[in-house]
Protein backbone atom coordinates (compact mmCIF):
# COMPACT_ATOMS: atom_id res chain seq x y z
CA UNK A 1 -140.71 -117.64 -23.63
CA UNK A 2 -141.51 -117.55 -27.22
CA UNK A 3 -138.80 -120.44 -27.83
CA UNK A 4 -140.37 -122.35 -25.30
CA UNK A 5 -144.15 -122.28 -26.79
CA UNK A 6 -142.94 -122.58 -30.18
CA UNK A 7 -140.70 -125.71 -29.22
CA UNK A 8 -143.51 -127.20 -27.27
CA UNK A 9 -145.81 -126.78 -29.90
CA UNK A 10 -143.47 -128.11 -32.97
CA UNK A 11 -145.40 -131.18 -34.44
CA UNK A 12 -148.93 -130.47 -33.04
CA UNK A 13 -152.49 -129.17 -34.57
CA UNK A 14 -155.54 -129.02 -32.97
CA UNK A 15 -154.89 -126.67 -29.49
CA UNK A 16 -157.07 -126.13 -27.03
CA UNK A 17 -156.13 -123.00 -25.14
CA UNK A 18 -157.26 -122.30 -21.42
CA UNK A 19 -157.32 -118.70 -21.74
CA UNK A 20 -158.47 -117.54 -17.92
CA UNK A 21 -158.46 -113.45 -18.33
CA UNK A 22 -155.37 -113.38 -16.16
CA UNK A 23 -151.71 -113.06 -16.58
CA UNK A 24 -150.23 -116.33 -16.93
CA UNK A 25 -152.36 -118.25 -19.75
CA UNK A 26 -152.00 -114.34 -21.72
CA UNK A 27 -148.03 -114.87 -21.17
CA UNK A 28 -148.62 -117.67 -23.18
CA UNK A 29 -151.03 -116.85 -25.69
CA UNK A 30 -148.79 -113.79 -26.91
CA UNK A 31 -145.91 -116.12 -26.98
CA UNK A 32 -147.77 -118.12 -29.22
CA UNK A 33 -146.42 -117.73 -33.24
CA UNK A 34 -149.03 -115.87 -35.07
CA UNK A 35 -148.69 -118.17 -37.92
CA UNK A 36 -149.62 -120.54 -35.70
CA UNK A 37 -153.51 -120.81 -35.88
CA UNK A 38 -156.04 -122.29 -35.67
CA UNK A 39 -155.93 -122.42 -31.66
CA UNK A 40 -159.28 -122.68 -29.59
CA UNK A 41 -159.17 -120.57 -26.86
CA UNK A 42 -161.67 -121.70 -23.74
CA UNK A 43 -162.38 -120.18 -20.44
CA UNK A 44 -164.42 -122.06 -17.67
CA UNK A 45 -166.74 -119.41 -16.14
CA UNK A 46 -170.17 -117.12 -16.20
CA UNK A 47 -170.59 -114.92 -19.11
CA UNK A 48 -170.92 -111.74 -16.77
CA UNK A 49 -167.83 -112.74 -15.31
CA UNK A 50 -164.58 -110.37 -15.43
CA UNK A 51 -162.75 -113.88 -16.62
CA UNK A 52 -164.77 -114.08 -19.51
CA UNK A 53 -164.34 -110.57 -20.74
CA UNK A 54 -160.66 -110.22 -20.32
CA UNK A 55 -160.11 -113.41 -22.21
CA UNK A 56 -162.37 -112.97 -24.91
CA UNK A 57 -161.13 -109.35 -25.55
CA UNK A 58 -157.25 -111.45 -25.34
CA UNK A 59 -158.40 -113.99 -27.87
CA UNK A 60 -160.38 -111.18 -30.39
CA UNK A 61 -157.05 -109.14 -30.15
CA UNK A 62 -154.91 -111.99 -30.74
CA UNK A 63 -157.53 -113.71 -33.59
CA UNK A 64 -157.71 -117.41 -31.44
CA UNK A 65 -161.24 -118.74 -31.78
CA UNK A 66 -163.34 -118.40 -28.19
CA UNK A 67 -165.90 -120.21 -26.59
CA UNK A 68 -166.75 -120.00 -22.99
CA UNK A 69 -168.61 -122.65 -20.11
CA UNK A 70 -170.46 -121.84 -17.43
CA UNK A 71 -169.43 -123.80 -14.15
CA UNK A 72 -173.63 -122.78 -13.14
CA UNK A 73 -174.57 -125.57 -16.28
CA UNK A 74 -173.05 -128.25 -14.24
CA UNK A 75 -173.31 -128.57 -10.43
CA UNK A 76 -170.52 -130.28 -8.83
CA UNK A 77 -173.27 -132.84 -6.97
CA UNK A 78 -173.70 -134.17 -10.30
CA UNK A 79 -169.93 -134.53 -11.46
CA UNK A 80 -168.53 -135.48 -7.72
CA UNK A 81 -168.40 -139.04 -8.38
CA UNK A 82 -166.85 -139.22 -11.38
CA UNK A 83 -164.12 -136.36 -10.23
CA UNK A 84 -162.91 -138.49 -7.10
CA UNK A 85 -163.35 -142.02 -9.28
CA UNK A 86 -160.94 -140.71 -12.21
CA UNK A 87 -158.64 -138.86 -9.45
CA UNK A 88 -159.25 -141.59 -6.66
CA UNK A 89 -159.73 -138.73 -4.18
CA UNK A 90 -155.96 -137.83 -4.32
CA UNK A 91 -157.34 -133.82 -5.16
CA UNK A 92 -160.04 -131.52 -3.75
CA UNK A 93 -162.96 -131.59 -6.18
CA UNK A 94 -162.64 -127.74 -6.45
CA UNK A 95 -159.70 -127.97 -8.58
CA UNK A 96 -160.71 -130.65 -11.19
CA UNK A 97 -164.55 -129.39 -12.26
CA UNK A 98 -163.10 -128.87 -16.11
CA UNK A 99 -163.98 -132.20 -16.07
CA UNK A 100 -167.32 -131.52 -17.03
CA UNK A 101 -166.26 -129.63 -20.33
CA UNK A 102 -164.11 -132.14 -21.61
CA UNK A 103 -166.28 -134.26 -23.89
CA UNK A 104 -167.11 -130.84 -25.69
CA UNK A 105 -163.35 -129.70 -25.84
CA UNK A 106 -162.40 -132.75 -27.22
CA UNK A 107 -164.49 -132.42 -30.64
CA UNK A 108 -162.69 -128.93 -30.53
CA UNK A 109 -159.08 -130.49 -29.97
CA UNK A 110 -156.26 -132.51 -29.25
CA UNK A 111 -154.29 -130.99 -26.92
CA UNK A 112 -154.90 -129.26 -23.72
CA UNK A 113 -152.43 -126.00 -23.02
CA UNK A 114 -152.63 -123.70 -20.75
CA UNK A 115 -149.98 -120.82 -18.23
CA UNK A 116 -149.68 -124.06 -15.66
CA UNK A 117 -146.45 -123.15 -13.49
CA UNK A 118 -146.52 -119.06 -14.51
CA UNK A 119 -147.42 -118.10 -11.15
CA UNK A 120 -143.78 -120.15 -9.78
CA UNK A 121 -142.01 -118.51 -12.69
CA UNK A 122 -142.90 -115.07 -12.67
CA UNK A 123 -142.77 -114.26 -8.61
CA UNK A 124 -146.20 -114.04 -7.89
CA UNK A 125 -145.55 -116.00 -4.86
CA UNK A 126 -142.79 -113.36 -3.87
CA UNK A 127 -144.92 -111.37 -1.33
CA UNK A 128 -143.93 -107.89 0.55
CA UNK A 129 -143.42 -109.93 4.12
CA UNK A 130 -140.63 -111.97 2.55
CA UNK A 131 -138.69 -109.13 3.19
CA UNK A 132 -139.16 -108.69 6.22
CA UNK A 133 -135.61 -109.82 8.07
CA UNK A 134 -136.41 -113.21 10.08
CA UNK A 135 -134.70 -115.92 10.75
CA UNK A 136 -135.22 -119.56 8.91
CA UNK A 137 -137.40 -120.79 11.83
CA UNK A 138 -139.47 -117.19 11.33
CA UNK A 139 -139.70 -117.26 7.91
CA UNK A 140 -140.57 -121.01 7.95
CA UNK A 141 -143.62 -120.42 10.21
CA UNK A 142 -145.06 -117.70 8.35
CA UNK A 143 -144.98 -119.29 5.09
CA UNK A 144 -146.71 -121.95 6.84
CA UNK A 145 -149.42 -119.90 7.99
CA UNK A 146 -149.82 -118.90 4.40
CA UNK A 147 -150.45 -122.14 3.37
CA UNK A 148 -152.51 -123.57 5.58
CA UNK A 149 -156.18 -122.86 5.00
CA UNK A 150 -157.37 -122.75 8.40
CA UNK A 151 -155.90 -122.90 11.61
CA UNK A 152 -155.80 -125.14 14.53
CA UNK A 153 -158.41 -123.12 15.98
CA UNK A 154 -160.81 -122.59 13.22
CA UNK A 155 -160.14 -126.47 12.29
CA UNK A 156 -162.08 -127.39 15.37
CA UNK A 157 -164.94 -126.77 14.08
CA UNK A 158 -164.58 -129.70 11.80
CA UNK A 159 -162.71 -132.07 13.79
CA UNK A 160 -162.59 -133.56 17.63
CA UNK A 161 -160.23 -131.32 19.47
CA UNK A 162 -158.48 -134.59 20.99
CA UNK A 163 -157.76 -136.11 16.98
CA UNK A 164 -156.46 -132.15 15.86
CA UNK A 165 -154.14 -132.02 18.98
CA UNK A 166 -152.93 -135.43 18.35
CA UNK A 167 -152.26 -134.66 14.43
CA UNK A 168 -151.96 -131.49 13.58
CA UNK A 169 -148.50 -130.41 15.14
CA UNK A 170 -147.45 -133.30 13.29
CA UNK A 171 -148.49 -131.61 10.04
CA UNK A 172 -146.52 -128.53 10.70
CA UNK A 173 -143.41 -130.81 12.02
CA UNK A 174 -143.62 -132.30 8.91
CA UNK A 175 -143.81 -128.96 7.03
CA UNK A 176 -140.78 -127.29 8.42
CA UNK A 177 -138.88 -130.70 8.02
CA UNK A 178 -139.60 -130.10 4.09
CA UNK A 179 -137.14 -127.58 4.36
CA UNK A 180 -134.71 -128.47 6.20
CA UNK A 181 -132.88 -130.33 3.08
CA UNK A 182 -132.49 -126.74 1.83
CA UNK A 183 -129.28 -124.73 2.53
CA UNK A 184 -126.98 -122.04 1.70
CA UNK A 185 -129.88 -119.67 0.31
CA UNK A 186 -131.68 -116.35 1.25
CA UNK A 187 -135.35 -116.95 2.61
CA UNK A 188 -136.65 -115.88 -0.75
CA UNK A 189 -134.94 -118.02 -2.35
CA UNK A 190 -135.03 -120.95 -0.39
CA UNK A 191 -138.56 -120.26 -0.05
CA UNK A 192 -139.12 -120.85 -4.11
CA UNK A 193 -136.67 -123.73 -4.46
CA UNK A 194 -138.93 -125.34 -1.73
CA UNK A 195 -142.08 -124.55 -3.56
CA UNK A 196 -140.41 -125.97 -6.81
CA UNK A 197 -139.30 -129.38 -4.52
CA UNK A 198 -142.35 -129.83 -2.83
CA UNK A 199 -145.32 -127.92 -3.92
CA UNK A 200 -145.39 -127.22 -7.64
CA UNK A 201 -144.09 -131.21 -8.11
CA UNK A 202 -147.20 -132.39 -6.11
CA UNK A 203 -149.60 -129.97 -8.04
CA UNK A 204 -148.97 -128.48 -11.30
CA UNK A 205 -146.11 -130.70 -12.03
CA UNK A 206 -147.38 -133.67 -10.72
CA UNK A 207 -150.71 -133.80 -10.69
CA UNK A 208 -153.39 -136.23 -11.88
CA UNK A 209 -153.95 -135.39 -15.16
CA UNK A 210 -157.68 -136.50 -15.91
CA UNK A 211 -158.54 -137.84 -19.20
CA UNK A 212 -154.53 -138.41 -20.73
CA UNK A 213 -156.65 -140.82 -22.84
CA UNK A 214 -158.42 -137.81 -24.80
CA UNK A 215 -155.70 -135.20 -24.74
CA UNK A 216 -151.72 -134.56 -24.64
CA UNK A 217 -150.87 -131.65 -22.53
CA UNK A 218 -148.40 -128.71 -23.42
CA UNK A 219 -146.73 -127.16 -20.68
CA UNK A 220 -144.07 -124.56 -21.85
CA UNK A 221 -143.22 -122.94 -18.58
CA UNK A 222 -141.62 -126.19 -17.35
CA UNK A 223 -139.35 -125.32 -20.55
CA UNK A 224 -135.80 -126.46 -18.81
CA UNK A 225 -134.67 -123.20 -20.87
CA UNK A 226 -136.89 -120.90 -19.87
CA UNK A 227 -136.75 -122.17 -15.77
CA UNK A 228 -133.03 -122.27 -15.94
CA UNK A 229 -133.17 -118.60 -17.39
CA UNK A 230 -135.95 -116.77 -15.09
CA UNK A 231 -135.64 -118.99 -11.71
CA UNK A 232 -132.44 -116.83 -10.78
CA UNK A 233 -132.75 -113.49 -12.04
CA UNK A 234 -132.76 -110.80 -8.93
CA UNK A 235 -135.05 -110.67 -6.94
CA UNK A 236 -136.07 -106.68 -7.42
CA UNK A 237 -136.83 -107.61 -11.11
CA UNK A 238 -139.25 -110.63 -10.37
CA UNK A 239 -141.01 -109.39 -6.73
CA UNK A 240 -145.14 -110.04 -7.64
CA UNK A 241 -144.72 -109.99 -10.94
CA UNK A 242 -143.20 -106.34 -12.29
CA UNK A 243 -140.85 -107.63 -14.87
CA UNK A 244 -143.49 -110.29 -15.97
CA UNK A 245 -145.89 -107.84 -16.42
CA UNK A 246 -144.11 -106.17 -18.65
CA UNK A 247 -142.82 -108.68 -20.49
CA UNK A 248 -146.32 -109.64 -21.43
CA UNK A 249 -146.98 -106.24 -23.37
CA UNK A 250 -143.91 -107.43 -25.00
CA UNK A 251 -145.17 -109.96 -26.34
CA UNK A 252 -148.86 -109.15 -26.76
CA UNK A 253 -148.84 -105.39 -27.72
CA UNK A 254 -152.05 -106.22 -29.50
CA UNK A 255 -154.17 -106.70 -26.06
CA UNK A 256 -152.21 -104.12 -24.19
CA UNK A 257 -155.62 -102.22 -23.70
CA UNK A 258 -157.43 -105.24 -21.99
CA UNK A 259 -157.15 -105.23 -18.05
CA UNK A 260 -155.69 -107.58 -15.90
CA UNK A 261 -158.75 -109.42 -14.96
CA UNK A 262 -157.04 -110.37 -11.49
CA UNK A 263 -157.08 -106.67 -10.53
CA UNK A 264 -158.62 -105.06 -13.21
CA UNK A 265 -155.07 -103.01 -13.86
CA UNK A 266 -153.54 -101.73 -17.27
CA UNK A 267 -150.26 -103.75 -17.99
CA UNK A 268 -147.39 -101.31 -17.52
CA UNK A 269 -144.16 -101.69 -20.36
CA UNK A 270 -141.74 -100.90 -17.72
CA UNK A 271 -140.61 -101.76 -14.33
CA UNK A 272 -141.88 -98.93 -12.48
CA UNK A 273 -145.32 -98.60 -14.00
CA UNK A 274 -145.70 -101.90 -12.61
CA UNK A 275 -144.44 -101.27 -9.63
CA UNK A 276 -147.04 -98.17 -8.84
CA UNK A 277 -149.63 -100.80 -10.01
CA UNK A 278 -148.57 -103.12 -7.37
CA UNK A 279 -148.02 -100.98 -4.36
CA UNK A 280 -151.99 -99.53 -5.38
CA UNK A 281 -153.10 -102.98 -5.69
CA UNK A 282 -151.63 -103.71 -1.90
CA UNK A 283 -152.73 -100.59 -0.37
CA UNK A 284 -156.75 -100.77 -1.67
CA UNK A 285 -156.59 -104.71 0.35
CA UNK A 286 -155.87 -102.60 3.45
CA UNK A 287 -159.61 -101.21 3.64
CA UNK A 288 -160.63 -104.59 3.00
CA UNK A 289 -159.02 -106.60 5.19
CA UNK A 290 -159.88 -103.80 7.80
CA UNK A 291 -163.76 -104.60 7.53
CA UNK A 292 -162.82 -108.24 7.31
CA UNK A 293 -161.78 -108.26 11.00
CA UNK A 294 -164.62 -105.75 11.67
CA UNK A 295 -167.82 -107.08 9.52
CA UNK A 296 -167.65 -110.69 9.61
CA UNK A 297 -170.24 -111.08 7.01
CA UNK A 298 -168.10 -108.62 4.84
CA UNK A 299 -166.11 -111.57 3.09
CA UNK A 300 -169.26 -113.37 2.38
CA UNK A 301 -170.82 -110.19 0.61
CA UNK A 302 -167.38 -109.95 -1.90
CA UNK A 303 -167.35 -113.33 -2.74
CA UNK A 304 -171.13 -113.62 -3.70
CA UNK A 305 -170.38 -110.43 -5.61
CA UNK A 306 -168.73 -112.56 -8.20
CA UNK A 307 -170.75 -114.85 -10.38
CA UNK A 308 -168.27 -117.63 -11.08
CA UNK A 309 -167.20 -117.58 -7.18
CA UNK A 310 -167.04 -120.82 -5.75
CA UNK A 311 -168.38 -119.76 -2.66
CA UNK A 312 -171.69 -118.81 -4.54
CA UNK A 313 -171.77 -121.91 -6.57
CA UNK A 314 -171.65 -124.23 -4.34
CA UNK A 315 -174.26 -122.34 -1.81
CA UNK A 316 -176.60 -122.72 -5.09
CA UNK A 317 -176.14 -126.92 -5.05
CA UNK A 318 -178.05 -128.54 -2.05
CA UNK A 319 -176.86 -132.03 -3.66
CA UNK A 320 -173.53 -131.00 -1.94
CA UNK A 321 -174.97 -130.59 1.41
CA UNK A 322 -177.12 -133.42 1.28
CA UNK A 323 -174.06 -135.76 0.76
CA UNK A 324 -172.25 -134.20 3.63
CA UNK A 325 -175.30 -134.52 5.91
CA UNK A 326 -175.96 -137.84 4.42
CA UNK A 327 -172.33 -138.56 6.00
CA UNK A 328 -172.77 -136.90 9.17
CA UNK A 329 -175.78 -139.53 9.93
CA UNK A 330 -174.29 -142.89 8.86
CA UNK A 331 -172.28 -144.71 10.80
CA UNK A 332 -169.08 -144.31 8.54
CA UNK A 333 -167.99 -140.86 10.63
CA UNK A 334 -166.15 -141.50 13.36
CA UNK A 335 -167.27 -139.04 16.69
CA UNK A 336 -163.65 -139.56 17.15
CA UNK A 337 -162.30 -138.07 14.85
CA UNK A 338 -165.05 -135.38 13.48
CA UNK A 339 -167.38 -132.41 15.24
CA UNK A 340 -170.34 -133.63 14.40
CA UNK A 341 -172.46 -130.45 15.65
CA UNK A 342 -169.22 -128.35 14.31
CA UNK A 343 -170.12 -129.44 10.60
CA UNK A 344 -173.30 -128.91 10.78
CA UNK A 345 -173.07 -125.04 12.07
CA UNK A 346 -170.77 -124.65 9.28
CA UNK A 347 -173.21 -125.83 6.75
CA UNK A 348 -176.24 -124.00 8.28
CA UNK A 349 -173.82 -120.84 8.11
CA UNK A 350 -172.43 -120.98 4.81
CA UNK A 351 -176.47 -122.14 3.02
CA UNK A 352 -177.81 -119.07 4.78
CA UNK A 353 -174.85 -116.95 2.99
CA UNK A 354 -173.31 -115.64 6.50
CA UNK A 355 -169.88 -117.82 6.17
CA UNK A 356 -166.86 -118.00 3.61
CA UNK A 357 -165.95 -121.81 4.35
CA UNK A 358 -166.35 -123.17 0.99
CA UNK A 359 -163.10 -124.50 0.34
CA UNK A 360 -163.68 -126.33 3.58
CA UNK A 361 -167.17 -127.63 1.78
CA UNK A 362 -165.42 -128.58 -1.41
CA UNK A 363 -162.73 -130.81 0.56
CA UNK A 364 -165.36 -132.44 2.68
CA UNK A 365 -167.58 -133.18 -0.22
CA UNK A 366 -164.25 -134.58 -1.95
CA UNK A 367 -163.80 -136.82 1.42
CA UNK A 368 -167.06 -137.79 1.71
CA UNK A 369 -167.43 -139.39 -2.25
CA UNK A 370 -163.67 -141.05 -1.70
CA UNK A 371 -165.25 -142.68 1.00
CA UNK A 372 -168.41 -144.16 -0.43
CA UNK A 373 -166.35 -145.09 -3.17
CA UNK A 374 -163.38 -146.74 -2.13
CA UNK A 375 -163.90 -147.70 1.33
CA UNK A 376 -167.43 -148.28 2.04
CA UNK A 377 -167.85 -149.76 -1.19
CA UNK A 378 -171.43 -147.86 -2.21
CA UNK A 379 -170.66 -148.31 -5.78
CA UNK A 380 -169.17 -152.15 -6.00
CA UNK A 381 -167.37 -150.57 -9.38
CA UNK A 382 -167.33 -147.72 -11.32
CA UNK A 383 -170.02 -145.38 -10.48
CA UNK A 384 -173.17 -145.61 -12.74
CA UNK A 385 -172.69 -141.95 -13.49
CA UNK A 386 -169.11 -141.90 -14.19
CA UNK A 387 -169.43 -145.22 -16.86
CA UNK A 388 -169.32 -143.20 -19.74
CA UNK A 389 -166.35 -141.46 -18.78
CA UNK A 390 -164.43 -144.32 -18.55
């Protein structure tokens, strides 16, 4: 890991360093040379957040300058447009609000780095039901259920029952084709070959990078090195993460006091410290996930627990449900293909605070500006608002 950084890094000045609190963009910040400096180090979130506080106690330890930026500064009503103009709608506005920092960043540097691809590399995606013995066609549907963020049921609240029963089993067709070019592997591993193939190269791989024009990007985790090295060590070493946790006090003995901020957990040196630390982390989710099922209005009451939650930031933006409604009542949406009345108990739900659909919010919003942009034609060109991007 430190050969990757430090080859990724040969030739440049000027770094800016997304530094979230949690174990990937550390990885890389203690792989870092420490000769190597000056590096701005930058989180994206609420100064009472537990992001902000991990990070900044990463980048004191470490001696990286640190500046932080409130999402709550910038609603996403007010940076939609330009978002879905510079990204053409291709990604869910949720993912790309950074955007709204970058004008600042770019007086602090000239490159954007960041742990983009950790979570592939160190088997964070290797959960406890992969083990479970199944066959392909099992396994298959279950990762599918993981990845799909509602199902067919809960989607028809959103859409016209005929239009999901018409499309959607073509999405999971579709889905379990992806696979099928994959042979001769365990589920685990066929499972993370897939997500290399067909996930990671659509997202962190291959995703729009907004404003190339103002920064080159540094990516050591797609090291060919580094992937070629950790992709096949065992499995018992790289399930959720033990070895990589303890890699990172490796690396960064200087922070080895500052909590994960993901779980709030000590870093363990060793295998089995981690291990304890994992099986913990699994068995407090029971309790939750208990009341989940119980308490609908249980999820709701975490999520607005946490200041930089997107669930809470968007609830505090009525230019977001003003754009959706605005949709609802022109004649762009199509009865045929959306539930009208459907949308509009989700939106009364999640503005009261009773509902966790935000993601579902963010993606509709996205929808709903890609339209007025690009097929209705609202803005003839470039958005007044996103001109000065440009």
């Amino acid at each position: 890991m430190r050969q990757s950084t430090a080859a990724r890094l040969r030739g440049k000045r000027r770094i800016v360093f997304s530094l979230s609190g949690g174990l990937d963009s550390r990885a890389i910040a203690a792989s870092i040379p420490r000769d190597f400096r000056p590096v701005s180090a930058w989180t994206r979130g609420e100064a009472s957040s537990l992001e902000v506080k991990r990070a900044s106690e990463v980048a004191a330890s470490l001696g990286l300058d640190y500046s932080f930026d409130p999402p709550s500064v910038t609603p996403l009503s007010e940076i939609l447009n330009k978002i879905v103009w510079r990204t053409e709608g291709l990604m869910s506005a949720m993912h790309l609000q950074s955007i709204a920092n970058h004008a600042p960043l770019k007086s602090r540097g000239d490159f954007l780095m960041g742990g983009h691809l950790g979570d592939m590399c160190s088997g964070k995606h290797i959960k406890p039901h992969m083990l479970l013995p199944r066959t392909r066609g099992q396994f298959v549907d279950a990762v599918f259920a993981g990845y799909s963020v509602e199902d067919q049921a809960s989607l028809g609240r959103l859409f016209n029952p005929a239009f999901l029963a018409a499309t959607f089993p073509a999405v999971k067709e579709d889905f379990v084709a992806s696979f099928a070019r994959i042979e001769g592997l365990s589920n685990i591993k066929t499972y993370e070959a897939w997500d290399l193939l067909e996930h990671e190269s659509h997202m962190t791989c291959g995703s729009i990078l907004v404003d190339n024009h103002l920064f080159g990007h540094i990516h050591p985790y797609k090291d060919l090195d580094y992937l070629n090295f950790v992709m096949p060590l065992p499995t018992r070493l790289r399930f959720m993460q033990a070895m990589y946790q303890a890699v990172i006090v490796k690396l960064g003995p200087e922070f080895r006091h500052v909590r994960n901020a993901n779980n709030n957990m000590i870093l363990s040196d060793n295998l089995w410290g981690n291990r304890f630390n994992i099986g913990l982390e699994q068995a407090r989710k029971v309790p939750t996930r208990i009341m989940r099922k119980l308490k609908p209005g249980y999820r709701t009451w975490i999520e607005r627990a946490e200041p930089q939650d997107r669930a809470a930031a968007i609830r505090q933006d009525a230019g977001v449900r003003r754009l959706i409604e605005a949709y609802l009542n022109s004649g762009s949406c199509d009865d045929a293909v959306f539930n009208k009345p459907g949308i509009r108990s989700v939106l009364d739900e999640h503005y009261r605070g009773a509902s966790g659909d935000a993601h579902i919010l963010y993606m509709l919003a996205t929808y709903v500006a890609a339209i007025n942009c690009f097929v209705d034609r609202t803005h003839a060109e470039c958005p007044p608002d996103a001109g000065s991007w440009i």
